[in-house]
N, C-alpha and C. Protein backbone atom coordinates (compact mmCIF):
# COMPACT_ATOMS: atom_id res chain seq x y z
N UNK A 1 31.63 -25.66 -36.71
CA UNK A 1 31.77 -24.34 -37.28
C UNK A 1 30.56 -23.48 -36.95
N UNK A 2 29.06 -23.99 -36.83
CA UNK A 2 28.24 -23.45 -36.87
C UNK A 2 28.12 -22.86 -35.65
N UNK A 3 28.71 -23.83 -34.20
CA UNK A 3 28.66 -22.74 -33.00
C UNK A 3 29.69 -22.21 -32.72
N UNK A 4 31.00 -21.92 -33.65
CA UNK A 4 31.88 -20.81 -33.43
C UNK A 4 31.32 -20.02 -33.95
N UNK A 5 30.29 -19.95 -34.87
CA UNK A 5 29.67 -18.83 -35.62
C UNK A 5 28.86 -18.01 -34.58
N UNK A 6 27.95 -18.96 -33.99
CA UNK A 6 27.10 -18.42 -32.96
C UNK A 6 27.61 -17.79 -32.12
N UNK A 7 28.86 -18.39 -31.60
CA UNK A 7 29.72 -18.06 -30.11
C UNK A 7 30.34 -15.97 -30.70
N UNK A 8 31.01 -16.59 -31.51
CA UNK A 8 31.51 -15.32 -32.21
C UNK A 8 30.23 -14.05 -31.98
N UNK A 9 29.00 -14.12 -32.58
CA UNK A 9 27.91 -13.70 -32.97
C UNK A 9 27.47 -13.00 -31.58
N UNK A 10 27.20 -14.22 -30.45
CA UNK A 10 26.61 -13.28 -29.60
C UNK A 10 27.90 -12.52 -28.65
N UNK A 11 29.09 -12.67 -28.93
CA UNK A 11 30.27 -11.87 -28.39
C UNK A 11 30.50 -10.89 -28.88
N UNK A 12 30.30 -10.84 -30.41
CA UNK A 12 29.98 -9.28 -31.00
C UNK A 12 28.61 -8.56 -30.80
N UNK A 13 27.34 -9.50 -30.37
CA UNK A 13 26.27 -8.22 -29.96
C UNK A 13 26.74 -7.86 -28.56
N UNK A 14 27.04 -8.53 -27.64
CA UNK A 14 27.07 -8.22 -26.64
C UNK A 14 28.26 -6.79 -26.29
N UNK A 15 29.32 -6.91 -26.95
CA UNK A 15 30.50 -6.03 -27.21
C UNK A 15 29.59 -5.08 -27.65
N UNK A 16 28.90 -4.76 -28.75
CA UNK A 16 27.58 -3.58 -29.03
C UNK A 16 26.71 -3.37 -28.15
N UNK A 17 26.56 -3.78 -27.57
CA UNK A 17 25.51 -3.43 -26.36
C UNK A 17 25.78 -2.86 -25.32
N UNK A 18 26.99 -3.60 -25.25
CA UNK A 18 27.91 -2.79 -23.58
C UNK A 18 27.51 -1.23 -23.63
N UNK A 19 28.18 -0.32 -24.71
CA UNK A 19 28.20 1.14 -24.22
C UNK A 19 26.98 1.68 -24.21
N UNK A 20 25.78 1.01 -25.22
CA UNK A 20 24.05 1.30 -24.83
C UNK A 20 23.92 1.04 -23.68
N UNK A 21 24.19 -0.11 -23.05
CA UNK A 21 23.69 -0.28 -21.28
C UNK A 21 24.63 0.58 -20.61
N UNK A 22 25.68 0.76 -20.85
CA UNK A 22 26.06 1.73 -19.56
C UNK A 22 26.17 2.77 -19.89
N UNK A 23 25.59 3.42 -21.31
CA UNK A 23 25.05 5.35 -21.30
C UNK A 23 23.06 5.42 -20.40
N UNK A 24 22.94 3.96 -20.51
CA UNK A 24 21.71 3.90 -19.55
C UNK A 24 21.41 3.47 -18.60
N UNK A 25 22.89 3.73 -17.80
CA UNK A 25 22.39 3.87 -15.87
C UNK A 25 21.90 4.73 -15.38
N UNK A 26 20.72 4.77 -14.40
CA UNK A 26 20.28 5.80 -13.89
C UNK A 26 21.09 6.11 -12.84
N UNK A 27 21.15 8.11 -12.46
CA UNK A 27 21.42 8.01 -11.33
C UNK A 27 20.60 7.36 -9.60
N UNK A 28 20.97 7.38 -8.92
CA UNK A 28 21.22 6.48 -7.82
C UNK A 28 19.76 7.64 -7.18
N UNK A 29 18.38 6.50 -6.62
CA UNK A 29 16.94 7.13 -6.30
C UNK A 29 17.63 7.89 -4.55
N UNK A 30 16.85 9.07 -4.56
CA UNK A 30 16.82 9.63 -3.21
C UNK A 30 16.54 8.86 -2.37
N UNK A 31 17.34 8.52 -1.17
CA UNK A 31 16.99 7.76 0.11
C UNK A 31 15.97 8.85 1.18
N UNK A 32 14.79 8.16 2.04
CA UNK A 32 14.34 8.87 2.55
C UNK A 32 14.44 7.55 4.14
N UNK A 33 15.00 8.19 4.88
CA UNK A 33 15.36 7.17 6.18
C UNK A 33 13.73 7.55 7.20
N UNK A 34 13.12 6.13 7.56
CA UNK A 34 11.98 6.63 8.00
C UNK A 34 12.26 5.72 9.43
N UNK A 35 12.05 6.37 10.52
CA UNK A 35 12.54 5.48 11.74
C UNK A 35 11.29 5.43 12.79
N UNK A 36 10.72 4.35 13.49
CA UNK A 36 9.91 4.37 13.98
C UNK A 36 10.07 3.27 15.18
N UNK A 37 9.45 3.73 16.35
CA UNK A 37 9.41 2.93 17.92
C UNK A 37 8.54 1.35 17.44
N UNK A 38 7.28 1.70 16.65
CA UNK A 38 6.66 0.54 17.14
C UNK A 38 6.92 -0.63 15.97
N UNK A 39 6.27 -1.10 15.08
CA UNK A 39 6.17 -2.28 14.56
C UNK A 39 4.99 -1.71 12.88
N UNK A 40 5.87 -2.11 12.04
CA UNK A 40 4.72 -2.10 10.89
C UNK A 40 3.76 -2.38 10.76
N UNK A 41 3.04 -3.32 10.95
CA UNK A 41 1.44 -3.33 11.08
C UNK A 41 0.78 -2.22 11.76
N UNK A 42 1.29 -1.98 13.03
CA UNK A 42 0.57 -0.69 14.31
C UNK A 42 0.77 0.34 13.09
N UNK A 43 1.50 0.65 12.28
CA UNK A 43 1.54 1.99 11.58
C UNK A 43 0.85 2.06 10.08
N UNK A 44 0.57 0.35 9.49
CA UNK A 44 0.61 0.08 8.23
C UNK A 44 -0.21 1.12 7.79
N UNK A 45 -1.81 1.72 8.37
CA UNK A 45 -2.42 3.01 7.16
C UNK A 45 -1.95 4.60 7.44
N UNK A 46 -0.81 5.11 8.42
CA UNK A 46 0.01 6.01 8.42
C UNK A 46 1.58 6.00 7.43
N UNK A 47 2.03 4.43 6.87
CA UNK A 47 2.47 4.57 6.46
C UNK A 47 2.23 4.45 5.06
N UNK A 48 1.22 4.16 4.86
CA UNK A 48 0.41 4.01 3.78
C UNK A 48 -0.11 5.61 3.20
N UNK A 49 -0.40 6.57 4.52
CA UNK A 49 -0.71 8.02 3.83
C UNK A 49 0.68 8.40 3.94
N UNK A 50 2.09 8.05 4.42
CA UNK A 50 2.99 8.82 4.25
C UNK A 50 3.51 8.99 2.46
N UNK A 51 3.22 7.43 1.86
CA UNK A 51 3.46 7.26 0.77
C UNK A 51 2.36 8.21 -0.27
N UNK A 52 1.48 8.25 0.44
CA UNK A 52 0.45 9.00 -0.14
C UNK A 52 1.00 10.48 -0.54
N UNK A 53 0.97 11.16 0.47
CA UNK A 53 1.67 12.28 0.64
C UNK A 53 2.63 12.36 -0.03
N UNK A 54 3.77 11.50 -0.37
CA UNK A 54 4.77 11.89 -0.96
C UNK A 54 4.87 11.48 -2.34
N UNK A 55 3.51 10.76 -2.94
CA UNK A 55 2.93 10.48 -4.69
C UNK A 55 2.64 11.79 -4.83
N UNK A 56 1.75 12.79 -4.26
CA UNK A 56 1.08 13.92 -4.33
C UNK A 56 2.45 15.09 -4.63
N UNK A 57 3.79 14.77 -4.06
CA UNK A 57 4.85 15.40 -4.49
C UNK A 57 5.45 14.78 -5.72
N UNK A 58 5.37 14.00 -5.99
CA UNK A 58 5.93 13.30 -7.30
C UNK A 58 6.77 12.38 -6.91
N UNK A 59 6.46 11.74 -5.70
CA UNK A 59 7.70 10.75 -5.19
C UNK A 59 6.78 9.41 -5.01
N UNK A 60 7.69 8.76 -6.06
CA UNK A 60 6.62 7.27 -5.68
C UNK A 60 7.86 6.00 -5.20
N UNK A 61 7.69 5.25 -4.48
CA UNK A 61 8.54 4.56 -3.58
C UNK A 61 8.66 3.29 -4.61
N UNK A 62 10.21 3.64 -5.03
CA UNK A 62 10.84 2.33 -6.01
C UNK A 62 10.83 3.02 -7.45
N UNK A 63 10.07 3.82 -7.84
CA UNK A 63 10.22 4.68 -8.96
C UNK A 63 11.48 5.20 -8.75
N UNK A 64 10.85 6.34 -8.37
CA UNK A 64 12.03 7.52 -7.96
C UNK A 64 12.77 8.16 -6.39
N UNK A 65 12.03 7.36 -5.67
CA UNK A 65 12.71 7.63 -4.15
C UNK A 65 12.63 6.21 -3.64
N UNK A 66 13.67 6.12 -2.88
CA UNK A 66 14.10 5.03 -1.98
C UNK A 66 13.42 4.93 -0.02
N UNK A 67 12.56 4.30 0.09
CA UNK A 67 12.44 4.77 1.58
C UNK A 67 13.27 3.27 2.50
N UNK A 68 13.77 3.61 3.53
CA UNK A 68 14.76 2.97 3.84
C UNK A 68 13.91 3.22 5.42
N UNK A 69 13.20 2.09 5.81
CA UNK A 69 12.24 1.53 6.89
C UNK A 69 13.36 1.21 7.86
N UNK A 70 13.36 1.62 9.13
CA UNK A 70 13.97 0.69 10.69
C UNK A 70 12.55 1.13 11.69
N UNK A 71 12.38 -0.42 11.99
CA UNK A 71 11.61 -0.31 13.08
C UNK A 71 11.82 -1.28 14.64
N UNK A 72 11.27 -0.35 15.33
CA UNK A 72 12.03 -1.02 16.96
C UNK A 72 11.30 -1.98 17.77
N UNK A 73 9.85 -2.08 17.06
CA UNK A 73 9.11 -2.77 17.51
C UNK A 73 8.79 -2.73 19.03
N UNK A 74 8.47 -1.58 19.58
CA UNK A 74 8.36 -1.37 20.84
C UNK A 74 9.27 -1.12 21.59
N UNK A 75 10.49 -1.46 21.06
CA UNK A 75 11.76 -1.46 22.20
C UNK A 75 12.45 -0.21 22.27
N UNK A 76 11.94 0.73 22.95
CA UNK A 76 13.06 2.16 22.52
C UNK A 76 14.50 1.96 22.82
N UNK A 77 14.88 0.70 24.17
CA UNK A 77 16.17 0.91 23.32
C UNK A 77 16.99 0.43 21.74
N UNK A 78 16.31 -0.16 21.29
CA UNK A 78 16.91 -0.27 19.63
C UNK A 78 16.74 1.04 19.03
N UNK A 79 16.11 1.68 19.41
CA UNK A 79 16.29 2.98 18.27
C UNK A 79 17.55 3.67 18.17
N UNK A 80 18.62 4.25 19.52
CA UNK A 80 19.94 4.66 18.92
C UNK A 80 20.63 4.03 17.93
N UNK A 81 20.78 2.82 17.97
CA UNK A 81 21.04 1.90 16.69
C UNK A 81 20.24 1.79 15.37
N UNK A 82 18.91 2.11 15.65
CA UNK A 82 18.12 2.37 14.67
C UNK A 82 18.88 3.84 13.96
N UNK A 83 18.63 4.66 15.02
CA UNK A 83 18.96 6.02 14.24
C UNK A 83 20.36 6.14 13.23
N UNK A 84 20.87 5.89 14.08
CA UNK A 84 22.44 5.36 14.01
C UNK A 84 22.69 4.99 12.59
N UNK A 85 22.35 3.94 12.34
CA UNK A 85 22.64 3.08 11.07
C UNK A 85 21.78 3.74 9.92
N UNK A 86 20.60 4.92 9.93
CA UNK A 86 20.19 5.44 8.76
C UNK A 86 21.38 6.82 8.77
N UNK A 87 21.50 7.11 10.10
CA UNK A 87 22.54 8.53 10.01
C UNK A 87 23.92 7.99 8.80
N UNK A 88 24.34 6.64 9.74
CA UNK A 88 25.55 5.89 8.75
C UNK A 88 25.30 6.09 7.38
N UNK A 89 24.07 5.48 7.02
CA UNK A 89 23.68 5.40 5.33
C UNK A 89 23.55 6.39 4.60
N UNK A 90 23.76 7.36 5.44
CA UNK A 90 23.91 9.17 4.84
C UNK A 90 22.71 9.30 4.08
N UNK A 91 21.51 8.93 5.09
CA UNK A 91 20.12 9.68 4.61
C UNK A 91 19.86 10.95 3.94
N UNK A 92 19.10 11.57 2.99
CA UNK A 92 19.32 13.37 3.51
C UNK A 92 18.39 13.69 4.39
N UNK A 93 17.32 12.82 4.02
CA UNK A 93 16.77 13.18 4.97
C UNK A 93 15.82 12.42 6.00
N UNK A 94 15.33 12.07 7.18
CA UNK A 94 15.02 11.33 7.95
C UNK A 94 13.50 11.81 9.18
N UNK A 95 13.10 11.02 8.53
CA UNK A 95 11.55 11.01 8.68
C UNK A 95 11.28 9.95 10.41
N UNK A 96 11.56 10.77 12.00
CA UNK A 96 10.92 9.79 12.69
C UNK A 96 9.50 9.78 13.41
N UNK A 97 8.61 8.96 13.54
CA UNK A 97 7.81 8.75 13.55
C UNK A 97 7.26 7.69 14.67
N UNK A 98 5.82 7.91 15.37
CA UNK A 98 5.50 6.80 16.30
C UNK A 98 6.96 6.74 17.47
N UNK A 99 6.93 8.08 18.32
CA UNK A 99 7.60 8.16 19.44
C UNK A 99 9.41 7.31 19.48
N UNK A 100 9.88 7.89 17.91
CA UNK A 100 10.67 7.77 17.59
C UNK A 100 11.75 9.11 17.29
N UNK A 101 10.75 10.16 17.37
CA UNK A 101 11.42 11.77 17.13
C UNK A 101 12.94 12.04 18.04
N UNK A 102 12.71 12.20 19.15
CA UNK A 102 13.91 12.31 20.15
C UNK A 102 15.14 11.58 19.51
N UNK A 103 14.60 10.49 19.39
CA UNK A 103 15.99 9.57 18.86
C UNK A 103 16.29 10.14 17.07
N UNK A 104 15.54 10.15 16.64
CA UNK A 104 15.98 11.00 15.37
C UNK A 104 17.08 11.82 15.52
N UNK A 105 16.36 12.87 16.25
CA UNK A 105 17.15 14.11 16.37
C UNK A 105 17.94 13.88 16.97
N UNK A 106 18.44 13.14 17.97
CA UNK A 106 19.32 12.81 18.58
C UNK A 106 20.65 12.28 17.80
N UNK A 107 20.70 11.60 16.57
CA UNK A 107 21.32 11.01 16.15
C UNK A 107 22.40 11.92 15.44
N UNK A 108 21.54 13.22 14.80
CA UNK A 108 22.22 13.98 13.87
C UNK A 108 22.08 15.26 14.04
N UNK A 109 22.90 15.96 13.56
CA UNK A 109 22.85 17.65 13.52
C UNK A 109 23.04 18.25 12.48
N UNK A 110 23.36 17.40 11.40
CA UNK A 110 23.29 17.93 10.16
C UNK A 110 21.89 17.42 9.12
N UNK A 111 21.54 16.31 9.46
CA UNK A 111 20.93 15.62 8.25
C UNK A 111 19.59 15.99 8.79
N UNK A 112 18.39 16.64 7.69
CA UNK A 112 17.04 17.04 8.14
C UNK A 112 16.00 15.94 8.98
N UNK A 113 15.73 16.23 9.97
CA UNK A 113 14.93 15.67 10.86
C UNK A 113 13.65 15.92 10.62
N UNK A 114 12.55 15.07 10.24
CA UNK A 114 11.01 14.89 10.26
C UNK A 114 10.45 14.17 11.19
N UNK A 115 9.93 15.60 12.03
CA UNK A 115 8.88 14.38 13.17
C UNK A 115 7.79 14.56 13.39
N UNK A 116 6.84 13.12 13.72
CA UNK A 116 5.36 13.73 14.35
C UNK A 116 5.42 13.30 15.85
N UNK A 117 4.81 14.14 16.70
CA UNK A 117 5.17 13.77 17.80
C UNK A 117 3.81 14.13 18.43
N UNK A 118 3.04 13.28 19.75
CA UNK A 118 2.05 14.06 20.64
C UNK A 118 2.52 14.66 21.63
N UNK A 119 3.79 14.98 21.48
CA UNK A 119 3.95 15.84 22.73
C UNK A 119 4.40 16.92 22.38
N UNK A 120 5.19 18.23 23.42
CA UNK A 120 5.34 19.33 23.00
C UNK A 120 6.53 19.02 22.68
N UNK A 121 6.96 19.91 21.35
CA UNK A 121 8.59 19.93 20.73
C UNK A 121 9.44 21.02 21.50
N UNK A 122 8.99 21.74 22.41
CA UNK A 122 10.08 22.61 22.62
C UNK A 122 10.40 21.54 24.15
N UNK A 123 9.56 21.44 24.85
CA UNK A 123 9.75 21.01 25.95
C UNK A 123 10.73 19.36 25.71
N UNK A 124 10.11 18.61 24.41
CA UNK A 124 10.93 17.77 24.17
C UNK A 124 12.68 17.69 23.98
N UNK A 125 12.62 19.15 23.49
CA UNK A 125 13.99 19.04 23.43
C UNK A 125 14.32 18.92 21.69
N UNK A 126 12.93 18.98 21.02
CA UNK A 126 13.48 18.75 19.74
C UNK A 126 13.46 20.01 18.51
N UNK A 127 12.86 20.84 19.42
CA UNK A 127 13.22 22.63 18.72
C UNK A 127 13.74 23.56 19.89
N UNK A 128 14.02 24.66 19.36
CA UNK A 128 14.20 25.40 20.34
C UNK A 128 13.21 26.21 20.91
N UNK A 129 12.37 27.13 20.08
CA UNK A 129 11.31 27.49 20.26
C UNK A 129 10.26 27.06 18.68
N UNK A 130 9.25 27.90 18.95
CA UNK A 130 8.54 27.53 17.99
C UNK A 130 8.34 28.44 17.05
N UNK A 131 8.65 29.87 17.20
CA UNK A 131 8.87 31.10 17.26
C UNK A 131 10.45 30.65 15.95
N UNK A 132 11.14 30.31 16.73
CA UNK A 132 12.47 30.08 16.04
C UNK A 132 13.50 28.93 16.34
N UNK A 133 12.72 27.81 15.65
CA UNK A 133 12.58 26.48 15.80
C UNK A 133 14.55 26.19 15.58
N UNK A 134 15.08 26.95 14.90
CA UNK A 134 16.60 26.70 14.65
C UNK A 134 16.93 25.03 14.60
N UNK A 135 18.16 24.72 14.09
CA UNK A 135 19.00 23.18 14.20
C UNK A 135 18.25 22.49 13.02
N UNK A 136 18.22 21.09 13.19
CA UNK A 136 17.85 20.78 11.52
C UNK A 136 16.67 20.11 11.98
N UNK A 137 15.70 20.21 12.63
CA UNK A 137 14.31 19.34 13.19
C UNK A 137 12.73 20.23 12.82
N UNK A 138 12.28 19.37 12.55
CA UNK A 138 10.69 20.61 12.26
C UNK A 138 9.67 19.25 11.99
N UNK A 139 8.51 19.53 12.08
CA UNK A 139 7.72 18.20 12.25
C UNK A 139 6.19 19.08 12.45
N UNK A 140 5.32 18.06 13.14
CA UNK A 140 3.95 18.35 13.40
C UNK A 140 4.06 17.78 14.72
N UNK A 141 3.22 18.58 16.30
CA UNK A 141 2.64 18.28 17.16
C UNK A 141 1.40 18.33 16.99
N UNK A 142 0.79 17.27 17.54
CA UNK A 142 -0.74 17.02 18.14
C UNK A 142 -0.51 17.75 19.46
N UNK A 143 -0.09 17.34 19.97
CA UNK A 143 0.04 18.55 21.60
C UNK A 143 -1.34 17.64 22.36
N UNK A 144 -1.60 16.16 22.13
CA UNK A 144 -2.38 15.62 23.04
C UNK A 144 -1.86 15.96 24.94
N UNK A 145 -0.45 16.37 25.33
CA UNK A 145 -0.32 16.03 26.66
C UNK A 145 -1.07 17.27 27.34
N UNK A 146 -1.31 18.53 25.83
CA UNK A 146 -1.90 20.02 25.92
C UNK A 146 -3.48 19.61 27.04
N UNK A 147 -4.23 18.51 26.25
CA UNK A 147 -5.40 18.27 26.42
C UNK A 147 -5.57 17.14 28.35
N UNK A 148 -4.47 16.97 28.79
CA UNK A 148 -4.51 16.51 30.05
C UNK A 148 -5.48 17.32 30.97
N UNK A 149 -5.25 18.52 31.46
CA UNK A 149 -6.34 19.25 32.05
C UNK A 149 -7.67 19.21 31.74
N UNK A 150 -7.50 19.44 30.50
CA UNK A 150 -9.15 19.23 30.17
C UNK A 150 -9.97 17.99 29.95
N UNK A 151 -9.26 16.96 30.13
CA UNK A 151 -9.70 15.40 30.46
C UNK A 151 -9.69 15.02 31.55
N UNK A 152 -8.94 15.90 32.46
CA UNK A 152 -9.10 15.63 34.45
C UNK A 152 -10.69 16.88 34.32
N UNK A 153 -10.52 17.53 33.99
CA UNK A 153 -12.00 18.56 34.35
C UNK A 153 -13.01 17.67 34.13
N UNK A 154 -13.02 17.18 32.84
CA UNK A 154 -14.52 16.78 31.94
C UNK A 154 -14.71 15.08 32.93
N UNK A 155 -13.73 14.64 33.83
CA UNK A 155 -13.93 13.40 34.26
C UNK A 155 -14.46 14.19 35.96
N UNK A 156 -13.81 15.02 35.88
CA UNK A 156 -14.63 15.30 37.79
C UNK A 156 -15.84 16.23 37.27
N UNK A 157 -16.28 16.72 36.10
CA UNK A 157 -17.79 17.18 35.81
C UNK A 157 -18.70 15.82 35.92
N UNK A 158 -17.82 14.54 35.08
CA UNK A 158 -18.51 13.50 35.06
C UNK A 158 -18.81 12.50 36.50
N UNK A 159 -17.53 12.51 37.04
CA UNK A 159 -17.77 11.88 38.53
C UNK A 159 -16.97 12.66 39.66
N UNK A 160 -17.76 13.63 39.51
CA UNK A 160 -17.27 14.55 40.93
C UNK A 160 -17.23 13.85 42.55
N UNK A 161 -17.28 12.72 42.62
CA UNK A 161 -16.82 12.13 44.04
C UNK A 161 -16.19 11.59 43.52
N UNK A 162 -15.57 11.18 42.37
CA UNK A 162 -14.04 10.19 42.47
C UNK A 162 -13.01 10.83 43.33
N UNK A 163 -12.51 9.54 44.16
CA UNK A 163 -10.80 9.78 45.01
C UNK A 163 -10.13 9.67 44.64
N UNK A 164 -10.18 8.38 43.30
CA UNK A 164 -9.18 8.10 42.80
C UNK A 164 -9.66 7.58 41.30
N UNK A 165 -8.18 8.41 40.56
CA UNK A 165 -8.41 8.06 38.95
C UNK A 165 -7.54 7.23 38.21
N UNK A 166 -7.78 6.22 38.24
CA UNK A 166 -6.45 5.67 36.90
C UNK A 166 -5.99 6.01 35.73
N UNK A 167 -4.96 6.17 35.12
CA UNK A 167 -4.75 6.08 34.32
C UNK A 167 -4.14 5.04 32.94
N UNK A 168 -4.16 4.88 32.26
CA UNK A 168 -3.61 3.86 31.07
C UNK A 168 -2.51 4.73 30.43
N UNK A 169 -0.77 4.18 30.72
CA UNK A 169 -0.28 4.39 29.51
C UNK A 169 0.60 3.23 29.23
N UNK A 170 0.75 3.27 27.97
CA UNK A 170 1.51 3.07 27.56
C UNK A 170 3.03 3.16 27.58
N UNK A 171 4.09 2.60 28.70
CA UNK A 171 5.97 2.78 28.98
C UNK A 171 6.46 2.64 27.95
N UNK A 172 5.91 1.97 26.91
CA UNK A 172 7.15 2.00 25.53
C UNK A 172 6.77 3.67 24.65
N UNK A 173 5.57 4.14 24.60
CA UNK A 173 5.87 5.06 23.92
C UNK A 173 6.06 6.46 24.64
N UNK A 174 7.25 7.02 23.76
CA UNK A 174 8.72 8.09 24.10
C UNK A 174 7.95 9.11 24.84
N UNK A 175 6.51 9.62 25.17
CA UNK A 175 6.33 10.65 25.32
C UNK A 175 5.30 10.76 27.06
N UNK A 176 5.17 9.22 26.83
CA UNK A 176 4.43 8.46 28.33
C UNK A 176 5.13 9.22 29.39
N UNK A 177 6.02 9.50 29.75
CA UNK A 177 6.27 10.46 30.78
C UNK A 177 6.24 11.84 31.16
N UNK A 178 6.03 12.53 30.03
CA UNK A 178 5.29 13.75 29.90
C UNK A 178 4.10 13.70 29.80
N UNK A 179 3.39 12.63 29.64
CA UNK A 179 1.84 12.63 29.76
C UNK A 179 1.51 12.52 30.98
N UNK A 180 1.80 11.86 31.38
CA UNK A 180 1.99 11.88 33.15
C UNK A 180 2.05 12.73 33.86
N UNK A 181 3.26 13.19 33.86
CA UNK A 181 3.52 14.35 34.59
C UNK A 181 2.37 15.73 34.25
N UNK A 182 1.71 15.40 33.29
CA UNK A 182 0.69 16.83 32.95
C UNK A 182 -0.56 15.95 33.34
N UNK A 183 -1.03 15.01 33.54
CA UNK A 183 -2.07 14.44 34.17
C UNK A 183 -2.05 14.46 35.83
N UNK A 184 -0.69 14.29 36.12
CA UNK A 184 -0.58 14.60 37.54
C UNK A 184 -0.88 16.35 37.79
N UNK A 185 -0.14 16.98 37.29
CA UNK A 185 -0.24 18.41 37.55
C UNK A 185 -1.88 18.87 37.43
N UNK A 186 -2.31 17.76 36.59
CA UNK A 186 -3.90 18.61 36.21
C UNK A 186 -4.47 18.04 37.41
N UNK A 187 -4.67 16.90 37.73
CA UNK A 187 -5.31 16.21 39.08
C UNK A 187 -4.89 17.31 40.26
């Protein structure tokens, strides 16, 4: 008798409890889709100020916004699939990053595009102008491929008989061929 009493007992709190727990579901945290070429560690204290940046708005990751990480680990081709599958998850909005921009924008035309990029955005293809950037993409350039000329000058001030100059890049990241091509033009 004593554990039909019990049994009974916690079937009636629990029957009381039901409509307290479900007048206290929250709604569902903002997804923020963050897509990136290389590998988490290479980014860990950029992504560390991205979170920063977005405490300073009132967004703290697992509180109240959701950030939803794909990374390609060097391989640009995984990123259409990268992009792809945050576009699927109906991001609103999508943050790419670390020579991941192109493929961002590439993915979508509706859902807001965040990029940082070192190269130029109009020439990239990922505004129209800058003047009147239009479509759903807007971001920050460094404009390092800007500074090519003036790193061929400051190296023939430094060794004005060089014939020949090497260069170092990097083929996995998205923007290595526009760096090029403006290091060649400056030579």
């Amino acid at each position: 008798m004593n554990s039909r009493r019990q049994f009974i007992t916690l079937l009636g709190g629990a029957a009381a409890a039901w409509p307290i727990a479900a007048g206290a579901q929250q709604p569902e945290m903002p997804v923020v889709g963050f897509l990136n070429a290389q590998s988490p560690d290479t980014f860990a204290h950029l992504v560390e100020a991205f979170r920063l940046g977005l405490s300073e708005k009132g967004y703290v990751e697992g509180r109240n916004v959701t950030i939803e990480y794909r990374w390609a680990g060097g391989d640009l081709d995984r990123l259409p699939s990268l992009a792809s599958d945050l576009v699927n998850r109906r991001v609103p909005v999508l943050v790419a990053t670390g020579g991941a921009d192109r493929f961002g924008k590439g993915a979508t035309a509706t859902i807001p595009v965040v990029f940082t990029t070192g190269g130029e955005p109009v020439r990239a293809g990922l505004v129209a102008s800058f003047n009147r950037p239009s479509g759903n993409a807007t971001g920050v350039s460094v404009f390092t491929t800007a500074l090519e000329p003036k790193r061929i000058e400051l190296l023939r001030e430094l060794v004005p008989n060089a014939a020949l100059i090497g260069v170092f890049l990097d083929p996995s990241f998205a923007g290595a061929d526009i760096q090029l091509r403006e290091v060649e033009a400056a030579a």
